[in-house]
N, C-alpha and C. Protein backbone atom coordinates (compact mmCIF):
# COMPACT_ATOMS: atom_id res chain seq x y z
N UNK A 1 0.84 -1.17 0.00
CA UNK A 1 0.00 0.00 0.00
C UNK A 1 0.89 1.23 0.00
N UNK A 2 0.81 1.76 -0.90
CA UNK A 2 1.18 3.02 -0.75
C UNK A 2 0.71 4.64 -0.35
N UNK A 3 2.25 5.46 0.23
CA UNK A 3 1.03 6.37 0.69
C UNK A 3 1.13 7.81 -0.31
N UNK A 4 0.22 8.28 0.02
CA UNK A 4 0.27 9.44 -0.87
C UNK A 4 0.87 10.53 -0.83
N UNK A 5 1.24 11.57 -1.27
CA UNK A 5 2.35 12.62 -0.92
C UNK A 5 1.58 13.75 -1.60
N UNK A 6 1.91 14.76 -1.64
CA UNK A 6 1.25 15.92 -2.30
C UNK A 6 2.99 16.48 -3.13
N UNK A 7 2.12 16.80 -4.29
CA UNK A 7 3.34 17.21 -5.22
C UNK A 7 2.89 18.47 -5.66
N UNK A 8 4.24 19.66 -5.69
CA UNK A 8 3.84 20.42 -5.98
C UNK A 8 3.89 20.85 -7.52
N UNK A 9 2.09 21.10 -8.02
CA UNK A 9 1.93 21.51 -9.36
C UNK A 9 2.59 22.64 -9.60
N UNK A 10 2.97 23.63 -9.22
CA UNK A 10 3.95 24.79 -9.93
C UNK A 10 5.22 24.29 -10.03
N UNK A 11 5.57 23.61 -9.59
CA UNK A 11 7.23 23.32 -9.55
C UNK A 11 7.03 22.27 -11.14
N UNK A 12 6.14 21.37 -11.23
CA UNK A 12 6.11 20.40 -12.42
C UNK A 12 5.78 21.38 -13.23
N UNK A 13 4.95 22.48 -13.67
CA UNK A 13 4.66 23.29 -14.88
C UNK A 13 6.53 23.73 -14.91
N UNK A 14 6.64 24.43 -14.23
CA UNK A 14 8.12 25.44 -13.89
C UNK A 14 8.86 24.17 -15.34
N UNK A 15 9.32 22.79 -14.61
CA UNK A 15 10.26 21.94 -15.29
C UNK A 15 9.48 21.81 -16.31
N UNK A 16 8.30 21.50 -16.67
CA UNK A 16 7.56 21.46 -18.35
C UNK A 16 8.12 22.65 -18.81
N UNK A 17 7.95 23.74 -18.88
CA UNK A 17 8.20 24.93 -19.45
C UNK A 17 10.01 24.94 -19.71
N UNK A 18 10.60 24.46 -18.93
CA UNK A 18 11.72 24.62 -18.62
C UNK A 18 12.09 23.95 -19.85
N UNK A 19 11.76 22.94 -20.10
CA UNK A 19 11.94 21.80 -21.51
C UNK A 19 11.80 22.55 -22.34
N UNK A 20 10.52 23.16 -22.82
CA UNK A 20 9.95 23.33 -23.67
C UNK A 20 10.94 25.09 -24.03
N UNK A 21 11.63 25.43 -23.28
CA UNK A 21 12.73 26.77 -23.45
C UNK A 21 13.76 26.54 -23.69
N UNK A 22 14.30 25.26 -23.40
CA UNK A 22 16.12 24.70 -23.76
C UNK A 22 16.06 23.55 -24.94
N UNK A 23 14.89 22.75 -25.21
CA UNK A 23 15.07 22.37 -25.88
C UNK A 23 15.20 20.90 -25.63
N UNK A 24 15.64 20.68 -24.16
CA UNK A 24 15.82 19.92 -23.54
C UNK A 24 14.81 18.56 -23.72
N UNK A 25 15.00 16.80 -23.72
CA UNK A 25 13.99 16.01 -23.81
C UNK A 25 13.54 15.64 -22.37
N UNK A 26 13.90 15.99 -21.40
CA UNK A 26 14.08 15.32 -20.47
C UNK A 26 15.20 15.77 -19.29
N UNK A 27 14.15 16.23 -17.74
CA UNK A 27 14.75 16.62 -16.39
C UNK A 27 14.39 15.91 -15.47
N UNK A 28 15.08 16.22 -14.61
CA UNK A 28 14.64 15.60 -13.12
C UNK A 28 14.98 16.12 -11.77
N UNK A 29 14.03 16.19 -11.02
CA UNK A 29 14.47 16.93 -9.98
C UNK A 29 13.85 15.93 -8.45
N UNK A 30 15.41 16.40 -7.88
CA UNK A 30 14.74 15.61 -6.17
C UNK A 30 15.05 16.64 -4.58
N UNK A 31 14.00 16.46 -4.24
CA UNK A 31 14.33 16.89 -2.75
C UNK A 31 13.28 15.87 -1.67
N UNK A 32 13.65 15.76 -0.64
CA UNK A 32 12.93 15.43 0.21
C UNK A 32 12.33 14.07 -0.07
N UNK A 33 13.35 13.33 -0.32
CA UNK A 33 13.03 12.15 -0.79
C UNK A 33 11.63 12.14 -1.95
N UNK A 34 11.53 12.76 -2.78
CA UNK A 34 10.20 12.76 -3.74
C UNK A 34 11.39 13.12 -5.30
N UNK A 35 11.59 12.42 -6.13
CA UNK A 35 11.56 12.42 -7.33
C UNK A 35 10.70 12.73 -8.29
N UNK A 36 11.04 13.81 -9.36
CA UNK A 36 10.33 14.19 -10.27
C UNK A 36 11.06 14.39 -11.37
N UNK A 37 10.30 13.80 -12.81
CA UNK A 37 11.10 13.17 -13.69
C UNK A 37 9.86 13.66 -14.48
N UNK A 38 10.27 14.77 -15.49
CA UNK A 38 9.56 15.12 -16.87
C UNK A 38 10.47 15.05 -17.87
N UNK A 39 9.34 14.41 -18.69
CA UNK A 39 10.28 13.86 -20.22
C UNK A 39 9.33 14.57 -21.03
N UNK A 40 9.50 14.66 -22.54
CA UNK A 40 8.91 15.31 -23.43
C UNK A 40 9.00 14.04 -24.74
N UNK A 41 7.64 13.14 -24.87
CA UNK A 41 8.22 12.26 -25.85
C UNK A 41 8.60 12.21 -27.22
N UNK A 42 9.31 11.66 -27.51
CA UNK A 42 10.48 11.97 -28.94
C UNK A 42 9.59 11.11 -30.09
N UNK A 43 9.41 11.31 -31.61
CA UNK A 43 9.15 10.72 -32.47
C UNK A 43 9.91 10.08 -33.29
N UNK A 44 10.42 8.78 -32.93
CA UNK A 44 11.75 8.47 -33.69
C UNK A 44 11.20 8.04 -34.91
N UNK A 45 11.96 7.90 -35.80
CA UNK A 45 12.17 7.81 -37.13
C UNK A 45 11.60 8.62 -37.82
N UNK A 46 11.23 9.77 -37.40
CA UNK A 46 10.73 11.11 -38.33
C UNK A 46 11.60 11.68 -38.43
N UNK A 47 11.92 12.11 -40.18
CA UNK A 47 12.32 12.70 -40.53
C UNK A 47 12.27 14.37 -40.32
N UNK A 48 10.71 15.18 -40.22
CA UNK A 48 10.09 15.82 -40.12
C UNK A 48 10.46 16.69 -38.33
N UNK A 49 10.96 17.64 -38.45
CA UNK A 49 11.18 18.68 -37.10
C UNK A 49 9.73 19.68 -37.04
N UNK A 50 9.19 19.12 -35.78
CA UNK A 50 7.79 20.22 -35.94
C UNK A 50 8.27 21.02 -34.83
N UNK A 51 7.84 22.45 -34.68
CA UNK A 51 7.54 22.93 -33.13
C UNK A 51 6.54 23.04 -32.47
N UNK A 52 5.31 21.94 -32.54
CA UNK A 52 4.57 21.76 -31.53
C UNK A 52 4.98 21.68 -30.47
N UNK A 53 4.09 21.84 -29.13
CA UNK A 53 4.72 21.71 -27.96
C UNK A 53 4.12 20.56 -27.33
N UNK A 54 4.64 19.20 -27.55
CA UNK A 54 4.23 18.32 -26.89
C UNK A 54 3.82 18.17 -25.63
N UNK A 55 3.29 16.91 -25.13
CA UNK A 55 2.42 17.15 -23.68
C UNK A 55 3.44 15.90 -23.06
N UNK A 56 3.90 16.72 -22.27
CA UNK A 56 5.22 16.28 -21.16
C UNK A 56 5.11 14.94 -21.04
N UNK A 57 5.52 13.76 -20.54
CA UNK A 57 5.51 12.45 -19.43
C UNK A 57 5.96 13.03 -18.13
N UNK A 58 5.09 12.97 -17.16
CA UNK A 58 5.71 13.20 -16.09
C UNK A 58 5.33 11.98 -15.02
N UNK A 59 6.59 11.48 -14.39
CA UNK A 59 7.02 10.42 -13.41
C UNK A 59 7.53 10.69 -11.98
N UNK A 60 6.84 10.55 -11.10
CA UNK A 60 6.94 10.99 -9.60
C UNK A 60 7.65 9.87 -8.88
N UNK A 61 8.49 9.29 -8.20
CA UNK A 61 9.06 8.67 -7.67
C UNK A 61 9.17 8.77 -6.26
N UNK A 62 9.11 7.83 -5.30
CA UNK A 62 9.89 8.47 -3.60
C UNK A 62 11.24 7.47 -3.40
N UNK A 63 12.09 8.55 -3.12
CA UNK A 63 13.38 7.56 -3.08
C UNK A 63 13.71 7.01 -1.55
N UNK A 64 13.94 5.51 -2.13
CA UNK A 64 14.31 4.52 -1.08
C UNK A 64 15.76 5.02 -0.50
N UNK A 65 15.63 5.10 0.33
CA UNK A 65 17.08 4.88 0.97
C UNK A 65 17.27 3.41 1.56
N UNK A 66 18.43 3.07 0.88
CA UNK A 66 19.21 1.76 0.85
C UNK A 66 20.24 1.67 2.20
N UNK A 67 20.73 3.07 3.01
CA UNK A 67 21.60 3.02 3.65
C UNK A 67 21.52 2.12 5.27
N UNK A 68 22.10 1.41 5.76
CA UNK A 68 22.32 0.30 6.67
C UNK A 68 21.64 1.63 7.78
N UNK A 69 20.75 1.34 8.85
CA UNK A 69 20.51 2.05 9.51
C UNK A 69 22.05 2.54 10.50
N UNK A 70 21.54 3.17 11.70
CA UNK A 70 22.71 3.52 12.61
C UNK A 70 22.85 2.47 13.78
N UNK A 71 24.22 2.58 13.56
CA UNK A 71 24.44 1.40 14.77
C UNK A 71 24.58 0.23 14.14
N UNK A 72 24.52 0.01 12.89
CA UNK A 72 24.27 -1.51 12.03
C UNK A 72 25.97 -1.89 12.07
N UNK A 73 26.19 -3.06 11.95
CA UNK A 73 27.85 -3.65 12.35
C UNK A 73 27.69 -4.74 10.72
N UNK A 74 28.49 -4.09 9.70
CA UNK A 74 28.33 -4.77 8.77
C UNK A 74 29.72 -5.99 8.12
N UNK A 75 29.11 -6.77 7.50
CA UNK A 75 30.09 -7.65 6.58
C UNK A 75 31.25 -7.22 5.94
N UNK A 76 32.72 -6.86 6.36
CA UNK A 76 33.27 -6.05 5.36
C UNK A 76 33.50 -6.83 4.38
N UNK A 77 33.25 -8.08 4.34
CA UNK A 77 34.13 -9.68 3.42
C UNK A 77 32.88 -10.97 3.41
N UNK A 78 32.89 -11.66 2.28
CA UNK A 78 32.23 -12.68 2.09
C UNK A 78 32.94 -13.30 2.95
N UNK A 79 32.03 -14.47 3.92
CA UNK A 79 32.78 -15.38 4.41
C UNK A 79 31.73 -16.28 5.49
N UNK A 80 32.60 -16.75 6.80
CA UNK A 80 31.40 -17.64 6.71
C UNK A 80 31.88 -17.01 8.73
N UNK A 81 30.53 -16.34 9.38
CA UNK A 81 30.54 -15.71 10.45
C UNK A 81 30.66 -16.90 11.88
N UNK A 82 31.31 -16.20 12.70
CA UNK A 82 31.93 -17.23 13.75
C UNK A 82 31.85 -16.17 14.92
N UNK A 83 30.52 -16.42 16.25
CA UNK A 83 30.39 -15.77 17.44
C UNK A 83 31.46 -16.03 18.72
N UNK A 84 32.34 -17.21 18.17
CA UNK A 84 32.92 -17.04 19.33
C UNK A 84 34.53 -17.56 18.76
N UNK A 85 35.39 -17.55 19.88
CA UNK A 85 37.14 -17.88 19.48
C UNK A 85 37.34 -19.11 18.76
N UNK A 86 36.33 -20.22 19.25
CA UNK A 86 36.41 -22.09 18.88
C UNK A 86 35.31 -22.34 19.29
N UNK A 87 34.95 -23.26 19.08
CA UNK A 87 34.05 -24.17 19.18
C UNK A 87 33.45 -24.72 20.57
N UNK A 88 32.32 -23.90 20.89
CA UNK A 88 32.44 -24.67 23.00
C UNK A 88 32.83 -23.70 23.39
N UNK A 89 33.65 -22.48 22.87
CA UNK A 89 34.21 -21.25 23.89
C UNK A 89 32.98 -20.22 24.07
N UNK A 90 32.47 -19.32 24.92
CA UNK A 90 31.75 -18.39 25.37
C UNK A 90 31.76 -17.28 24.21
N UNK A 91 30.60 -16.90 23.84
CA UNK A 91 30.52 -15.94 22.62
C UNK A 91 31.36 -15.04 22.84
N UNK A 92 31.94 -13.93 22.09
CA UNK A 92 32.72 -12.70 22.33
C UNK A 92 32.03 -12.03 23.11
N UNK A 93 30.27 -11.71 22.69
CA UNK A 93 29.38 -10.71 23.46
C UNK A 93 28.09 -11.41 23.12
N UNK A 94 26.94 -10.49 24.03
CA UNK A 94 25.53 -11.70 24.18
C UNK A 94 24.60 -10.17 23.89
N UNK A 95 23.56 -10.15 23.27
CA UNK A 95 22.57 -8.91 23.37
C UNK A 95 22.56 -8.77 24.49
N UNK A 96 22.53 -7.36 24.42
CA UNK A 96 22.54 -6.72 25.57
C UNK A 96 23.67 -6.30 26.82
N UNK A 97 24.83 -6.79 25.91
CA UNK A 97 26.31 -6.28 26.07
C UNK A 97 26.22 -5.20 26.18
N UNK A 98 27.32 -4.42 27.28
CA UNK A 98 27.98 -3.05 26.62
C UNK A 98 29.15 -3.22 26.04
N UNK A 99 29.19 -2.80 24.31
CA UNK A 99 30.53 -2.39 23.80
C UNK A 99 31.22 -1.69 24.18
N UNK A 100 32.59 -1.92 23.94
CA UNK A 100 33.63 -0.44 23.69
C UNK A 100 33.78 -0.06 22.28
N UNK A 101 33.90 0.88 21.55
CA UNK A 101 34.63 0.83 20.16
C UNK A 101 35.83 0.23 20.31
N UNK A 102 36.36 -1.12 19.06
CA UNK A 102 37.38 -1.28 18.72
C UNK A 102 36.90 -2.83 19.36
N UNK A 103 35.79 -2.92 20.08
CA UNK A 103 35.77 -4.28 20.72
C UNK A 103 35.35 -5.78 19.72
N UNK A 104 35.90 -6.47 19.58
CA UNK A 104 35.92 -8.21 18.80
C UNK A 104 34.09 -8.43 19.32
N UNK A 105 33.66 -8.51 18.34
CA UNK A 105 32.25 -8.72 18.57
C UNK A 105 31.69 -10.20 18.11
N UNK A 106 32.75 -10.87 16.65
CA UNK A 106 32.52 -11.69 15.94
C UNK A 106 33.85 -11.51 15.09
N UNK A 107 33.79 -12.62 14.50
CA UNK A 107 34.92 -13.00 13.68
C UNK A 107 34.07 -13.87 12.50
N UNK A 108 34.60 -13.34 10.56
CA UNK A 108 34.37 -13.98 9.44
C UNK A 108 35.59 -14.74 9.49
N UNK A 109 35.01 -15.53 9.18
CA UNK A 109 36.42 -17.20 8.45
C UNK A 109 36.15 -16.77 6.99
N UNK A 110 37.44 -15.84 6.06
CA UNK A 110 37.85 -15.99 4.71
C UNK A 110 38.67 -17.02 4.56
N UNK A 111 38.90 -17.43 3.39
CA UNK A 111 40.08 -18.22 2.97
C UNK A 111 40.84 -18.79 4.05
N UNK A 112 40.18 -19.30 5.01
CA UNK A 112 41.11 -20.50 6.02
C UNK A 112 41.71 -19.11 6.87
N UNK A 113 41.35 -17.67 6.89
CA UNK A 113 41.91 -16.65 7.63
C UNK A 113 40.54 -16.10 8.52
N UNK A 114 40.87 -16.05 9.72
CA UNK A 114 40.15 -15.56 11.22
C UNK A 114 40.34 -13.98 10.91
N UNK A 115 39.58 -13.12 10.76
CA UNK A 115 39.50 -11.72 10.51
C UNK A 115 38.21 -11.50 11.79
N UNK A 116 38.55 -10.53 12.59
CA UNK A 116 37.53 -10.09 13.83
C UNK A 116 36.72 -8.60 13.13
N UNK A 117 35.90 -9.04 13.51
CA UNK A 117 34.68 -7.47 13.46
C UNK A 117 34.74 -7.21 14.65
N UNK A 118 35.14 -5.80 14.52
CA UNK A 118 34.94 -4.75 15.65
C UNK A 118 33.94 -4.38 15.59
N UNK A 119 33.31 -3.89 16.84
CA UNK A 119 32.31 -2.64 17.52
C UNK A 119 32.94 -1.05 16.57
N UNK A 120 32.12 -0.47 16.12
CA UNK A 120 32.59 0.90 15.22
C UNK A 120 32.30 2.11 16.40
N UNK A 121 31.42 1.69 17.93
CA UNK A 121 31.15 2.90 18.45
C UNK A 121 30.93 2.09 19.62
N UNK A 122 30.89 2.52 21.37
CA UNK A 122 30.85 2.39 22.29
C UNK A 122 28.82 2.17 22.15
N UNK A 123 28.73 1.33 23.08
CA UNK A 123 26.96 1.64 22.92
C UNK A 123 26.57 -0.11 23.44
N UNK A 124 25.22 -0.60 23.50
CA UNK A 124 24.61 -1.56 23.71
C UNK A 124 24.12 -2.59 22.96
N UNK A 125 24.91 -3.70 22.83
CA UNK A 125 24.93 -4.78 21.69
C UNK A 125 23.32 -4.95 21.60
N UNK A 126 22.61 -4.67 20.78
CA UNK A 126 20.75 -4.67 20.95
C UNK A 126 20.42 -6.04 20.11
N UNK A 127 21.10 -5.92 19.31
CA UNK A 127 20.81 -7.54 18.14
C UNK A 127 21.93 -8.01 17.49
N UNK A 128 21.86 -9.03 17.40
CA UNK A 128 23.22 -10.01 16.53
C UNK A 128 22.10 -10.36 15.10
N UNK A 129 22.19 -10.52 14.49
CA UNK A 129 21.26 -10.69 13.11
C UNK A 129 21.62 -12.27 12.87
N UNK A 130 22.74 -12.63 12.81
CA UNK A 130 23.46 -13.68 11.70
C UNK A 130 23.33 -15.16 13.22
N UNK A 131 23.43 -16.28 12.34
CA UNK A 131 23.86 -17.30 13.48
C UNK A 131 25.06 -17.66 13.33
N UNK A 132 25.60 -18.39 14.13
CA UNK A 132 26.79 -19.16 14.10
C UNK A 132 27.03 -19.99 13.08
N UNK A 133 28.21 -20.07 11.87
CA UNK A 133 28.66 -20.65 11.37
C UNK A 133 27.99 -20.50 10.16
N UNK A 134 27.16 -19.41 10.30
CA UNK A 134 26.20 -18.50 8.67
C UNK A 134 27.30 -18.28 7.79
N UNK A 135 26.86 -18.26 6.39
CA UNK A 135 27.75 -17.91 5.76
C UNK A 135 27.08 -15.80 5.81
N UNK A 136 27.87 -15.30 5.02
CA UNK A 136 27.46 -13.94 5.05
C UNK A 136 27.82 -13.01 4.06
N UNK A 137 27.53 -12.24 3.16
CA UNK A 137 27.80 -11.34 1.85
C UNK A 137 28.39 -10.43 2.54
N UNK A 138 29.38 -9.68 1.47
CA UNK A 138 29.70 -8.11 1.92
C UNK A 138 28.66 -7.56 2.02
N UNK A 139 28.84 -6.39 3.11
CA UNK A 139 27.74 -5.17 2.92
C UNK A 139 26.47 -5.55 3.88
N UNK A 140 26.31 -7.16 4.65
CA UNK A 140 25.00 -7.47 5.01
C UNK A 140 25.41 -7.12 6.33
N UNK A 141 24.28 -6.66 7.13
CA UNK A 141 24.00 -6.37 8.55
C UNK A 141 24.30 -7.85 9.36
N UNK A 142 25.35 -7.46 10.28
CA UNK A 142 25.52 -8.47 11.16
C UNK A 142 25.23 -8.57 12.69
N UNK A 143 25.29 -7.01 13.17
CA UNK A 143 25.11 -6.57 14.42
C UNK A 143 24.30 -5.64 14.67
N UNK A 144 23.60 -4.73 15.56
CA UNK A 144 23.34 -3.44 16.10
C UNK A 144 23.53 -2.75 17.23
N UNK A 145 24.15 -2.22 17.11
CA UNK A 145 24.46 -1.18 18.50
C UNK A 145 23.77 -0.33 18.53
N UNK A 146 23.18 0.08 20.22
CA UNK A 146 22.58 1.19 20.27
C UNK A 146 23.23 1.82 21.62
């Protein structure tokens, strides 16, 4: 379900007109997470240049933000995630830890190599995401601190 937004009609005439003065096929403009995208459609394979003033395409968008929230403790390396030193040993940390920055939270197994994930900020281990012995992508959320 989506929700609705109010767009403002002077700002979309403003960029129609704006086309229709440079010559331009096609703008786009963003603020506030709302995308706006006017095109002016093209007649391909005509030979023929008219100056009618065509009737715009206009495309409204809301942009996703993709970015890992705050506090997120991410994958720097494909590999396969490991909560504690060996096997049977006591996790590094349990939800609801207090971190330090710089603190061993977890360790990826690359290539037969033990690489530790640090804590990036002092704060309260709130969620571990991944299980033991998960494999894990770059870039995926493994932790959260708050």
């Amino acid at each position: 379900m989506s929700k609705k937004f109010d767009v403002d009609s002077d700002l979309v005439r403003k960029l129609a007109e704006l086309l229709s003065e440079t010559g331009l096929g096609e703008i786009e403009y963003e603020e506030s997470g709302i995308r706006i995208r006017v095109t002016i459609p093209s007649y391909q394979n005509s030979p023929i240049v008219t100056t009618d003033i065509k009737k715009p395409n206009i495309t409204i968008d809301r942009v996703v933000d993709n970015s890992p929230p705050i506090g997120a403790v991410t994958a720097p390396m494909v590999g396969t995630i490991y909560t504690a030193s060996a096997p049977g040993e006591p996790p590094f940390v349990n939800v609801g830890d207090a971190v330090l920055k710089g603190q061993t939270i977890l360790v990826i197994e690359a290539m037969k190599t033990f690489n530790e994930i640090s804590a990036h900020c002092d704060g309260n281990l709130s969620e571990i995401l991944v299980k033991d012995g998960q494999p894990v992508e770059y870039g995926e959320i493994l932790a959260l601190i708050s």
